[in-house]
C-alpha atoms as a PDB file:
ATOM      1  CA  UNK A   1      -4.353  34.304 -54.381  1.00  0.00           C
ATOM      2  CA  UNK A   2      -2.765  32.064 -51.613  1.00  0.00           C
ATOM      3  CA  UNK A   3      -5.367  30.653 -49.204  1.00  0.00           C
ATOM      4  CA  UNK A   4      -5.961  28.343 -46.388  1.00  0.00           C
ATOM      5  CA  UNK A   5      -8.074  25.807 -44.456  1.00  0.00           C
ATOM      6  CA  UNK A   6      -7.709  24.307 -41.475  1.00  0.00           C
ATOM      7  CA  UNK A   7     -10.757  21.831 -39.979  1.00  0.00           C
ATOM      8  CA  UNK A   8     -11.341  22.252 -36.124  1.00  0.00           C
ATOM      9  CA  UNK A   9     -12.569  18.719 -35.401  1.00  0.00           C
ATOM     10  CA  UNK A  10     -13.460  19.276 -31.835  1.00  0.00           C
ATOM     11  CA  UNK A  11     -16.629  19.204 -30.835  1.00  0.00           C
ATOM     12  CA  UNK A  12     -17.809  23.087 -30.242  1.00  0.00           C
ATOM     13  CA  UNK A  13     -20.292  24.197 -27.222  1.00  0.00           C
ATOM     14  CA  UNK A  14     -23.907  22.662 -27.680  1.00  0.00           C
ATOM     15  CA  UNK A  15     -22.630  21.047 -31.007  1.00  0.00           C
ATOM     16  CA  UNK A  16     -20.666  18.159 -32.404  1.00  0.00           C
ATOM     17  CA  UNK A  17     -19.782  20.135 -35.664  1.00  0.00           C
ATOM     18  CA  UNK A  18     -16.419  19.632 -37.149  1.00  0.00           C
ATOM     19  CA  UNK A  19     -15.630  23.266 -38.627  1.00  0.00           C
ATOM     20  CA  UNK A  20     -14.026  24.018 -41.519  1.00  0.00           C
ATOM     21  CA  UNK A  21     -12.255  27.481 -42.046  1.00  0.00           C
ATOM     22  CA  UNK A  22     -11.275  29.214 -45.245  1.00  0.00           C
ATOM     23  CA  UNK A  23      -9.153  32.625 -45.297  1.00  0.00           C
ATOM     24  CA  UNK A  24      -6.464  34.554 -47.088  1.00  0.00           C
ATOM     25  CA  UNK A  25      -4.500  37.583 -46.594  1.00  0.00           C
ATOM     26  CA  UNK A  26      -7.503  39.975 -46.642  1.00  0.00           C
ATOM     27  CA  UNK A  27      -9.105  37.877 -43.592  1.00  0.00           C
ATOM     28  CA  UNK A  28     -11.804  35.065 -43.571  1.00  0.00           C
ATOM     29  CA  UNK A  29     -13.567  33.960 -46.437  1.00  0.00           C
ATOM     30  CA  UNK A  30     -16.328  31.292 -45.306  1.00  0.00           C
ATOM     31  CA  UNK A  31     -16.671  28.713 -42.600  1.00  0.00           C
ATOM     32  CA  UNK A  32     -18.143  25.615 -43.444  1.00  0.00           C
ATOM     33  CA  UNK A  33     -19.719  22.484 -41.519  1.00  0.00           C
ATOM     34  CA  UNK A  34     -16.717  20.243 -42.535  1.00  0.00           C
ATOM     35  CA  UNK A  35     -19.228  17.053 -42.900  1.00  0.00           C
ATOM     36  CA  UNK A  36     -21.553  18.855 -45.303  1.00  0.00           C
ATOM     37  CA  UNK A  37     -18.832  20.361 -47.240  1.00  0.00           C
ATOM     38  CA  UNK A  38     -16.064  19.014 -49.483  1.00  0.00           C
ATOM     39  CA  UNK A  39     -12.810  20.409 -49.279  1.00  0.00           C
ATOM     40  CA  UNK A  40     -11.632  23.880 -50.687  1.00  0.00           C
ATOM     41  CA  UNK A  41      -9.517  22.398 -53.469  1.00  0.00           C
ATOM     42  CA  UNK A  42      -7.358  25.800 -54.112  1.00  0.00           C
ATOM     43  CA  UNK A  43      -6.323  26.388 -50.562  1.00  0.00           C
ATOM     44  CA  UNK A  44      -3.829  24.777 -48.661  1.00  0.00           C
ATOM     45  CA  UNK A  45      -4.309  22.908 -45.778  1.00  0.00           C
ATOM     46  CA  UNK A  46      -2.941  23.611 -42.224  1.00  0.00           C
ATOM     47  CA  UNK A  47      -2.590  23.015 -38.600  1.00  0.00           C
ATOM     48  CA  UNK A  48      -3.219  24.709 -35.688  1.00  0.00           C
ATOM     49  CA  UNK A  49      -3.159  28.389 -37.632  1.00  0.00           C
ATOM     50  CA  UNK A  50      -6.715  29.168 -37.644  1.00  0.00           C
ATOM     51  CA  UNK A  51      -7.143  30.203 -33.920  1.00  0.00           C
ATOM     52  CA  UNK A  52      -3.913  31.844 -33.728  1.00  0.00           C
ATOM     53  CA  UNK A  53      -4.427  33.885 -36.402  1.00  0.00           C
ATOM     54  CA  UNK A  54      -7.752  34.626 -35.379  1.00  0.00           C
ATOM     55  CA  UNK A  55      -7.885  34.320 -31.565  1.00  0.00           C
ATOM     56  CA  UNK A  56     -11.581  35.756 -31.110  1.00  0.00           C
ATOM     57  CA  UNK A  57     -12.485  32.815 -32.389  1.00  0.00           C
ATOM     58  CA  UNK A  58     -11.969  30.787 -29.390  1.00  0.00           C
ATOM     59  CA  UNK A  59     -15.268  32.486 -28.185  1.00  0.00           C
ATOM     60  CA  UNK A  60     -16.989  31.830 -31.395  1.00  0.00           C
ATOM     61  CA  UNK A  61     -16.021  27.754 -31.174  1.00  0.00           C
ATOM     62  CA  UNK A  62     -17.010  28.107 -27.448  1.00  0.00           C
ATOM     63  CA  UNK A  63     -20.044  30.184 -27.180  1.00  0.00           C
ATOM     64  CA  UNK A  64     -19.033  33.025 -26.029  1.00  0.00           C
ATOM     65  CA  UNK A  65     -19.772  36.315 -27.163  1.00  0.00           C
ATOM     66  CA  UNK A  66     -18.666  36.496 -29.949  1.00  0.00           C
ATOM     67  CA  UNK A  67     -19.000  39.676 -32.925  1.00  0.00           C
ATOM     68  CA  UNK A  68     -18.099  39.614 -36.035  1.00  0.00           C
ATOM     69  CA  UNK A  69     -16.290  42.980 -36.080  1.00  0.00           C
ATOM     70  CA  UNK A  70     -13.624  39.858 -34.051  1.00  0.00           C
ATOM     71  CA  UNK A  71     -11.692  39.127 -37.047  1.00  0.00           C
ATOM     72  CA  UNK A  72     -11.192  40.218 -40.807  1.00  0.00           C
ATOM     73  CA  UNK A  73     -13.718  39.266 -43.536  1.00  0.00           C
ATOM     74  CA  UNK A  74     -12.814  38.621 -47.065  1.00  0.00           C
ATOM     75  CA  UNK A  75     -16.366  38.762 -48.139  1.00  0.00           C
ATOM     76  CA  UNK A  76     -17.729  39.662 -51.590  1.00  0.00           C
ATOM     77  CA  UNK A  77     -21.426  40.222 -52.199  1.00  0.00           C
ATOM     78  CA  UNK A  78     -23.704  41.827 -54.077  1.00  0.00           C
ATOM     79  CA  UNK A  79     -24.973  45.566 -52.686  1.00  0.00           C
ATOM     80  CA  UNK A  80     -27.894  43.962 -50.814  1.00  0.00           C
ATOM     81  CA  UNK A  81     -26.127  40.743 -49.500  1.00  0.00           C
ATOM     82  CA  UNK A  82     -23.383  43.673 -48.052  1.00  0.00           C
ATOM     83  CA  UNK A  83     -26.140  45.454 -46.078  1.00  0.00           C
ATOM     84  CA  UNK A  84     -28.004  41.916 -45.194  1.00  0.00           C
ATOM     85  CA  UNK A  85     -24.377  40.121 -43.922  1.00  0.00           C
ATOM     86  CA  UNK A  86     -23.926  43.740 -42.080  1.00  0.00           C
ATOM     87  CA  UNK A  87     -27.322  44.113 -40.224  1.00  0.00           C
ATOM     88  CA  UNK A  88     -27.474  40.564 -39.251  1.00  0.00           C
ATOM     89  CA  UNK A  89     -24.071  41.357 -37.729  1.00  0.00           C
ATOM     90  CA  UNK A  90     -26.009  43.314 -35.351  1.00  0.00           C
ATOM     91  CA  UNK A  91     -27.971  41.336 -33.800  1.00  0.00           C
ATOM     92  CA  UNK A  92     -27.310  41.093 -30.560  1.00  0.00           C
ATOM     93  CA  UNK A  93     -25.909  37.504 -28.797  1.00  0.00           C
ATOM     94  CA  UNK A  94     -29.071  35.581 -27.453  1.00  0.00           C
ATOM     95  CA  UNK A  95     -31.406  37.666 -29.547  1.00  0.00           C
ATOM     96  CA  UNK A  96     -33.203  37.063 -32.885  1.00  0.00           C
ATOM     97  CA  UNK A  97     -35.559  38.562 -35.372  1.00  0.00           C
ATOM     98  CA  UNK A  98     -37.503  37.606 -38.296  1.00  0.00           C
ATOM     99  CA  UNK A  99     -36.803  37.807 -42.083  1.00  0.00           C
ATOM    100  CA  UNK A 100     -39.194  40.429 -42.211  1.00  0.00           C
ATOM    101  CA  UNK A 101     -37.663  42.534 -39.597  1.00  0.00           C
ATOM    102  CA  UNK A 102     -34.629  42.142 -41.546  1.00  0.00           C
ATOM    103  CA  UNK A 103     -35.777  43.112 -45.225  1.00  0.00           C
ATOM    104  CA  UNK A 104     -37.659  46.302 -42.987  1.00  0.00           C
ATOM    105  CA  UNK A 105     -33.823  47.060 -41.678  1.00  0.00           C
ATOM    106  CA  UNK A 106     -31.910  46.951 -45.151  1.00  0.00           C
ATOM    107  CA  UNK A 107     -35.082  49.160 -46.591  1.00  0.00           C
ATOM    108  CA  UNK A 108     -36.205  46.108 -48.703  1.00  0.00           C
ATOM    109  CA  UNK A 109     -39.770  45.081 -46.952  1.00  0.00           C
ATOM    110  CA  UNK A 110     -41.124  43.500 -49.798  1.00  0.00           C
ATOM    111  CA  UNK A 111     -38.105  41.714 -50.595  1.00  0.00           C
ATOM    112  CA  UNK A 112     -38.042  38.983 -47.186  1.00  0.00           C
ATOM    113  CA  UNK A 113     -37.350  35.963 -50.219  1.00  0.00           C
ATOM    114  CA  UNK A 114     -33.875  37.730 -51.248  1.00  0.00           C
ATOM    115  CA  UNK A 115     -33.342  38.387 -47.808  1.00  0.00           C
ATOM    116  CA  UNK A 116     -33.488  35.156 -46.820  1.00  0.00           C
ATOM    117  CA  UNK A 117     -32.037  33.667 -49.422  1.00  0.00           C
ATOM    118  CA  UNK A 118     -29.035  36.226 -48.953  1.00  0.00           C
ATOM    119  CA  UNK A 119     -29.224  34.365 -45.185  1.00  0.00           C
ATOM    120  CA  UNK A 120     -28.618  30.885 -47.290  1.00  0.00           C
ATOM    121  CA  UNK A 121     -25.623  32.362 -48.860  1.00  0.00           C
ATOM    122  CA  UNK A 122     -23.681  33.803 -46.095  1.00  0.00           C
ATOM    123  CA  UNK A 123     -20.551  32.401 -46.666  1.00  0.00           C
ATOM    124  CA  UNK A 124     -19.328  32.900 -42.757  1.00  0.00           C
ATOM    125  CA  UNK A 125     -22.411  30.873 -40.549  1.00  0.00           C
ATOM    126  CA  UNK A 126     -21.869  31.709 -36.580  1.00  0.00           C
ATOM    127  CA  UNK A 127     -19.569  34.794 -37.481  1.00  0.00           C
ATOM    128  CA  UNK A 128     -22.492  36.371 -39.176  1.00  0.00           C
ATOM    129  CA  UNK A 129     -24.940  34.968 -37.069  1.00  0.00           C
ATOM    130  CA  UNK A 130     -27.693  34.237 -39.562  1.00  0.00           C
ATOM    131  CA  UNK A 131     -29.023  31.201 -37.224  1.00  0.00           C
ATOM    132  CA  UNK A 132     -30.795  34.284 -35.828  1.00  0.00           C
ATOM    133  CA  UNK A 133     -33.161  35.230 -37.780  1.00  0.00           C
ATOM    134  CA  UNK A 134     -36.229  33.483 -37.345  1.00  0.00           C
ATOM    135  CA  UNK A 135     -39.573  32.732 -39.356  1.00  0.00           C
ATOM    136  CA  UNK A 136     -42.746  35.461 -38.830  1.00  0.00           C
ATOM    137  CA  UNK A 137     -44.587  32.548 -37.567  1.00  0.00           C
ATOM    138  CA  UNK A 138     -42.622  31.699 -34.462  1.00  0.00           C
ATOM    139  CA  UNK A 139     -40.625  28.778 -36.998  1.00  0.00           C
ATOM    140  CA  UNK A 140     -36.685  28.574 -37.018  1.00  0.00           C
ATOM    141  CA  UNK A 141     -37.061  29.017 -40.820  1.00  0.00           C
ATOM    142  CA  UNK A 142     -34.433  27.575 -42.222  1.00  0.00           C
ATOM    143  CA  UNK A 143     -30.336  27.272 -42.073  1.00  0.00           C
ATOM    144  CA  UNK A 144     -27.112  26.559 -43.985  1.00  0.00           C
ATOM    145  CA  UNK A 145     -26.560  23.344 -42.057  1.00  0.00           C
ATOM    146  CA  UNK A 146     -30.053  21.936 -41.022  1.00  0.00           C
ATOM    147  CA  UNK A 147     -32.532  23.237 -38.539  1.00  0.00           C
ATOM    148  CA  UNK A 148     -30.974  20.808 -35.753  1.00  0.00           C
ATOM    149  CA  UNK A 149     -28.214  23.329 -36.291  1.00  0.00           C
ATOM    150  CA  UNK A 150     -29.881  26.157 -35.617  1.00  0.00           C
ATOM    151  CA  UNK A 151     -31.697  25.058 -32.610  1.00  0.00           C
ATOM    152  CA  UNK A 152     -28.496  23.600 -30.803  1.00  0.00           C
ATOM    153  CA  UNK A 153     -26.883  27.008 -31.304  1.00  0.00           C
ATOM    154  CA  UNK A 154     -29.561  29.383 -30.397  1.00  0.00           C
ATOM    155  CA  UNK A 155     -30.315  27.313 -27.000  1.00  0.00           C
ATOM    156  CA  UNK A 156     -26.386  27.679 -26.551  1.00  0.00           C
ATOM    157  CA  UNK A 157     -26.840  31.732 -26.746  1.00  0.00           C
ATOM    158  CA  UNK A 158     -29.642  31.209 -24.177  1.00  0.00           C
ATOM    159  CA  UNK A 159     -27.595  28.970 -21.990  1.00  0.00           C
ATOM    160  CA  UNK A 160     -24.559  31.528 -22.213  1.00  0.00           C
ATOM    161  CA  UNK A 161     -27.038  34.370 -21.275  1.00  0.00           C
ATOM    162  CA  UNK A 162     -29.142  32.474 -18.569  1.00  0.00           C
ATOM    163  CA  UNK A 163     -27.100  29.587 -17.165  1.00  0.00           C
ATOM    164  CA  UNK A 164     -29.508  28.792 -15.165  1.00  0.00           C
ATOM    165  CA  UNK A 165     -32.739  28.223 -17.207  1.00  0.00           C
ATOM    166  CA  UNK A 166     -30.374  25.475 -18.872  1.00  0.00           C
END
């Protein structure tokens, strides 16, 4: 299958993350932190394709509201990873809930460690916004790349929502 990648190296709202994205013809397949992750060694890289192909993504990189129903996925999961990736999907921008909340929402209560772990493996951080779920104790929990992550890009939602408590 023909695939691409294309690194955005500037520096994103609230974040200096150099992003890496992945897709095919059936839509996005993951988007890495391009400093954490080596590169896709089957895909072919470009320039200057990712945002026109996927335009919605200019919020996304700039922290606007951004929704994953924005652009195609190319995702493949199990059963329970599909319902996870879906119901963090709605979570609303500048809100969060726990791991709990989310294993109660995918009818899976006593399963918050898959859940979570299903949060590790989300193959599209930001456009499946699994920086917000949150810990039962008040903790970030954890994230895909690094709590610092997380933090800078829930404060961002905050900002975006109430500009001035920034």
């Amino acid at each position: 299958m023909l695939r691409w990648q294309e690194t955005l190296t500037e520096s994103f709202t609230g974040l200096n993350c150099p992003l890496r994205f992945v897709w095919s013809p059936r839509g996005l397949e993951r988007v890495e932190h391009a400093a954490l992750s080596p590169v896709c060694e089957n895909a072919t890289m470009v320039e200057g394709e990712v945002i026109r192909r996927f335009p919605a993504l200019r919020l996304l990189v700039h922290g606007g509201r951004f929704t994953p129903d924005m652009v195609p996925l190319a995702l493949s999961g199990t059963e329970l990873q599909q319902r996870v990736w879906q119901e963090i999907s709605a979570v609303p921008f500048g809100e969060t809930i726990t791991y709990s909340e989310l294993a109660a929402r995918v009818g899976r209560p006593d399963a918050v460690r898959s859940v979570a772990s299903t949060c590790g493996a989300n193959p599209v951080p930001l456009v499946i916004p699994c920086h917000r779920i949150t810990a039962k104790d008040g903790g970030l929990g954890g994230f895909i790349w690094g709590v610092e992550v997380k933090h800078a890009l829930l404060a961002r939602e905050k900002a975006a929502l109430h500009p001035l408590a920034a």
